[in-house]
N, C-alpha and C. Protein backbone atom coordinates (compact mmCIF):
# COMPACT_ATOMS: atom_id res chain seq x y z
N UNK A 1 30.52 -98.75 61.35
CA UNK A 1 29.13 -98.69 61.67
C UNK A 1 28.48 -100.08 61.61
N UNK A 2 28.72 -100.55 60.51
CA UNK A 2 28.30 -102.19 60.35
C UNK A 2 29.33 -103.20 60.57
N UNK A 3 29.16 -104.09 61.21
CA UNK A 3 30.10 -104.96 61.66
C UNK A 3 29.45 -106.63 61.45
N UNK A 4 30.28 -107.50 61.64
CA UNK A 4 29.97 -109.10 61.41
C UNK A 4 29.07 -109.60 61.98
N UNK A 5 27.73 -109.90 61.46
CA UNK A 5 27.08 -110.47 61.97
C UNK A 5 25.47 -109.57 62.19
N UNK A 6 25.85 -108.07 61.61
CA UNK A 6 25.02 -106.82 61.74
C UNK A 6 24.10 -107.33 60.65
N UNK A 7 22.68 -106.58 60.97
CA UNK A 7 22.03 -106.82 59.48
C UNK A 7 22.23 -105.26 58.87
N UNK A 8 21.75 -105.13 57.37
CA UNK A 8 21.80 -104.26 56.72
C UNK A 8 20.52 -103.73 56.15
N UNK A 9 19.29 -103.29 56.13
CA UNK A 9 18.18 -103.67 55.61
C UNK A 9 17.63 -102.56 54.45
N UNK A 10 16.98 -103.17 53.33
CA UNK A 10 17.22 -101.84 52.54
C UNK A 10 15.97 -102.21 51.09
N UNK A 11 15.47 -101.72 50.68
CA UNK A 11 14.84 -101.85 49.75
C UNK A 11 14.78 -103.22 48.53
N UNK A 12 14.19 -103.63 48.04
CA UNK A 12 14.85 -103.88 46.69
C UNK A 12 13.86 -104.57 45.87
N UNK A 13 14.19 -104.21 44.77
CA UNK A 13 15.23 -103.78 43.45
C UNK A 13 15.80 -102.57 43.89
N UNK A 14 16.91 -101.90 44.32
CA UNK A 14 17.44 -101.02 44.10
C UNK A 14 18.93 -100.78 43.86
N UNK A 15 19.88 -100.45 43.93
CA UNK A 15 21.11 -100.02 43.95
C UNK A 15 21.67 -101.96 44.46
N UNK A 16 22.35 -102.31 42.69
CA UNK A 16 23.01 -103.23 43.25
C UNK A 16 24.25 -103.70 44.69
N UNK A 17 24.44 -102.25 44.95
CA UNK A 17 25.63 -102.25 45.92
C UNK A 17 25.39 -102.74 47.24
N UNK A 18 24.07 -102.24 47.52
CA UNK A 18 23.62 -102.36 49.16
C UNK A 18 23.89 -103.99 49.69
N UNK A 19 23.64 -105.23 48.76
CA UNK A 19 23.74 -106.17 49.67
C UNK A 19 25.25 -106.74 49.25
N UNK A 20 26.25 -106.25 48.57
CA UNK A 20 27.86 -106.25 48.16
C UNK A 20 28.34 -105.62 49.26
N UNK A 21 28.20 -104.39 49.69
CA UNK A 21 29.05 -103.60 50.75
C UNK A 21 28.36 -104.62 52.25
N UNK A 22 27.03 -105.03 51.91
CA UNK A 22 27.08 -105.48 53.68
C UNK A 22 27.56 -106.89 53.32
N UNK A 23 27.74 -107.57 52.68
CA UNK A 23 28.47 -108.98 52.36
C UNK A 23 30.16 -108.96 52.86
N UNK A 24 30.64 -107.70 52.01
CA UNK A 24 31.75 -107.17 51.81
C UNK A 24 32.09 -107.36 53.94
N UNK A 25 31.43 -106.63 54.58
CA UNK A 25 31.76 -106.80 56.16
C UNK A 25 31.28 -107.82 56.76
N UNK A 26 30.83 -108.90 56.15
CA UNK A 26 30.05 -110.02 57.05
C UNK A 26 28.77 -109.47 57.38
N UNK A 27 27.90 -108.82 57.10
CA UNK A 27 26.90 -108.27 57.17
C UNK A 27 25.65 -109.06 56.62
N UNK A 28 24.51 -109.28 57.02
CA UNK A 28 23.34 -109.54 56.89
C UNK A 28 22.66 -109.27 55.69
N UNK A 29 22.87 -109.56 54.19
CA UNK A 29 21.67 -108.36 54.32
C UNK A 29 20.01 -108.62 54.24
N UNK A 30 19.49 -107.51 54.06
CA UNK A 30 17.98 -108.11 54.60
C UNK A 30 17.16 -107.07 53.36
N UNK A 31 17.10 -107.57 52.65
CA UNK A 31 15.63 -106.52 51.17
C UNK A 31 15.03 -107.58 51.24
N UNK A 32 14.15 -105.88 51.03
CA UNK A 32 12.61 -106.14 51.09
C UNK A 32 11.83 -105.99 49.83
N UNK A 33 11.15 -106.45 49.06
CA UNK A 33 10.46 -106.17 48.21
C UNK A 33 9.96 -105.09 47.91
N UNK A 34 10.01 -104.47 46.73
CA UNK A 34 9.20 -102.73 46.68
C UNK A 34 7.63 -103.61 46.45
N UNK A 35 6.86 -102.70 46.27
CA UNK A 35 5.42 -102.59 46.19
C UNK A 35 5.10 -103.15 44.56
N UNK A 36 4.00 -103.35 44.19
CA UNK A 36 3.93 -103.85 42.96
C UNK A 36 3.77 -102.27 42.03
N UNK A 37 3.74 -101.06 42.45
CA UNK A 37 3.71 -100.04 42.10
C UNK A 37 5.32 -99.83 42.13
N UNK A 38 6.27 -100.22 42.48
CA UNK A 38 7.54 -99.53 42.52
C UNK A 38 8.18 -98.80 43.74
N UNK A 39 6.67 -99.03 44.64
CA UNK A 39 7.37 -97.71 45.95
C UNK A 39 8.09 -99.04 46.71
N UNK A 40 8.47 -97.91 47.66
CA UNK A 40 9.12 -99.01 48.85
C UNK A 40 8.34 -99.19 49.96
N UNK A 41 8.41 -100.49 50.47
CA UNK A 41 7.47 -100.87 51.24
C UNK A 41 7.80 -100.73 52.72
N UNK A 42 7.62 -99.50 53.68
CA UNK A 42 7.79 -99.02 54.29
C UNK A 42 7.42 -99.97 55.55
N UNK A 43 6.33 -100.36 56.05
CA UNK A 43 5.73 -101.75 56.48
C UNK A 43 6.50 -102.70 56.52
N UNK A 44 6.74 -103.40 55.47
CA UNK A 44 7.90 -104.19 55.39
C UNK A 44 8.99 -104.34 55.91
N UNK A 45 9.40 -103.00 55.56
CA UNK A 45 11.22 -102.52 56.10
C UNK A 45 11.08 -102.75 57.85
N UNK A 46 10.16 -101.44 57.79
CA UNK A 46 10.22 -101.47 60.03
C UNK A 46 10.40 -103.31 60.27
N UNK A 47 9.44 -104.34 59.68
CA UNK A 47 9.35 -105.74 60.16
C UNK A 47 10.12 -106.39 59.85
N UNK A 48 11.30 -106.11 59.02
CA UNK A 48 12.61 -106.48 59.05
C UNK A 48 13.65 -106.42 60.21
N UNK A 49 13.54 -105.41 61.05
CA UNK A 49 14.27 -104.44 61.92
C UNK A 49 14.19 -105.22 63.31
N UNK A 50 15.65 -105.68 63.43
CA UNK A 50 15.88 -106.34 65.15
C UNK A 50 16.82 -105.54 65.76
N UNK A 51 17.26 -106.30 66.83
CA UNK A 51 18.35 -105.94 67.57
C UNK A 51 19.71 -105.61 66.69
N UNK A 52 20.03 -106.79 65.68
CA UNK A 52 21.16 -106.47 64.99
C UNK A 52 20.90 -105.52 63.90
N UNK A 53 20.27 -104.43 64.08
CA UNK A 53 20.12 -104.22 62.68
C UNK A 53 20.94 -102.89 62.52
N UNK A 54 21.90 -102.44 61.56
CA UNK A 54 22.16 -101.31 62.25
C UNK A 54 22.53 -99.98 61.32
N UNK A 55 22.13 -100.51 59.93
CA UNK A 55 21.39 -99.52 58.89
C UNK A 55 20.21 -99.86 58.12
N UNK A 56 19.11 -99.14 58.00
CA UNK A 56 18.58 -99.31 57.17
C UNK A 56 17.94 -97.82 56.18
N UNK A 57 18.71 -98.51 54.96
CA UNK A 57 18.64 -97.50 53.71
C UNK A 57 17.39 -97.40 53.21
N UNK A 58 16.87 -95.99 53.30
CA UNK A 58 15.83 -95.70 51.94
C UNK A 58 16.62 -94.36 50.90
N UNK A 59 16.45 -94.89 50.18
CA UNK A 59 17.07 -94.17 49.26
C UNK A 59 15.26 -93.81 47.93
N UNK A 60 16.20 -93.27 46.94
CA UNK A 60 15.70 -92.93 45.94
C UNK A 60 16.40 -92.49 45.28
N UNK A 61 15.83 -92.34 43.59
CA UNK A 61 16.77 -92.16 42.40
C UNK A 61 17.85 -90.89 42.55
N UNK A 62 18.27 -90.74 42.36
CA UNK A 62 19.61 -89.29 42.34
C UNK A 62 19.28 -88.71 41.10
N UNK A 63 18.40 -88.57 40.51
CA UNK A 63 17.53 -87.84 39.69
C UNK A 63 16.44 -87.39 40.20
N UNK A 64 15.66 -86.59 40.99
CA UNK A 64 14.26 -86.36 41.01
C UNK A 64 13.99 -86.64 40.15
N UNK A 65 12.55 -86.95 40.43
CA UNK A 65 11.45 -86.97 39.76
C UNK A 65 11.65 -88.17 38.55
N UNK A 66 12.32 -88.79 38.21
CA UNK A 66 12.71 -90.00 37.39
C UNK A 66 12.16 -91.42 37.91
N UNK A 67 11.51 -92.34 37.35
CA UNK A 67 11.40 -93.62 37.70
C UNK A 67 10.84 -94.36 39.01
N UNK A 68 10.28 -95.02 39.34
CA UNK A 68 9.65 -95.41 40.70
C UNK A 68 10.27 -95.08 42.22
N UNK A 69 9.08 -95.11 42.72
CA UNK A 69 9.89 -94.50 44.56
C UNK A 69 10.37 -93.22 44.37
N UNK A 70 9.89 -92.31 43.48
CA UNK A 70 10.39 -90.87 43.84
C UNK A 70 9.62 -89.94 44.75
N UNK A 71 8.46 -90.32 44.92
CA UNK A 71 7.42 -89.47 45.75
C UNK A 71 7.44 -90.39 46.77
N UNK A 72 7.49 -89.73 47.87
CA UNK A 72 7.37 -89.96 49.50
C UNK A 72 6.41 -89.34 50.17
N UNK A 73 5.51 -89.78 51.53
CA UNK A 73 4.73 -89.78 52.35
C UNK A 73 5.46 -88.23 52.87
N UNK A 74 4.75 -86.96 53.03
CA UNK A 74 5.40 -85.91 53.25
C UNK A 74 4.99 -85.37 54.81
N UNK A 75 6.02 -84.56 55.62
CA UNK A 75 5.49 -84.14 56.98
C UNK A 75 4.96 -82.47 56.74
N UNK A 76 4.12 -81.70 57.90
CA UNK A 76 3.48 -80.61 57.59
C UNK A 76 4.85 -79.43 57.52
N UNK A 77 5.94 -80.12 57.40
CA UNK A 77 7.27 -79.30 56.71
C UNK A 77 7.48 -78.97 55.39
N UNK A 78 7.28 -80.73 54.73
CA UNK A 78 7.49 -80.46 53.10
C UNK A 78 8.93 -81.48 52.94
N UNK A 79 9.28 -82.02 54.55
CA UNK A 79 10.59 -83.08 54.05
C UNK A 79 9.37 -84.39 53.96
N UNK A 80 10.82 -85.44 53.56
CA UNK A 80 9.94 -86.44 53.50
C UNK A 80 10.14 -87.33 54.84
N UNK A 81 9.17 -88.55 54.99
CA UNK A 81 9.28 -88.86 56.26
C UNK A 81 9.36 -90.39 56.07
């Protein structure tokens, strides 16, 4: 999926791995600062985003409800968006 020269774009502070695995392929990577609240800066991320870009991770804790960035902007479904 990611290849040499791809960017990777993804939050951060988060999950030390994200800019190791895109290093790991010659990969880009590209974090973005969270918010001074902890969320992720959604704004940010899209203005990261080119032609090479060809994941970009939002994640959150693998705990609900635990620690910053757990609540998300919700659609009239109830997923998050």
């Amino acid at each position: 999926m990611v290849r040499r020269g791809d960017t990777v774009a993804y939050a951060w502070r988060t999950f030390d791995a994200y800019p190791l695995l895109a290093e790991m392929v010659g990969a880009r990577p590209a974090p973005v600062p969270l918010l001074p609240d902890g969320r992720q800066d959604l704004a940010a991320l899209l203005a990261v985003l080119g032609p090479r870009t060809r994941v970009v991770v939002r994640c959150r804790p693998s705990t609900a409800g635990e620690g910053p960035g757990t609540s998300c902007p919700t659609s009239t479904d109830g997923n998050c968006i």
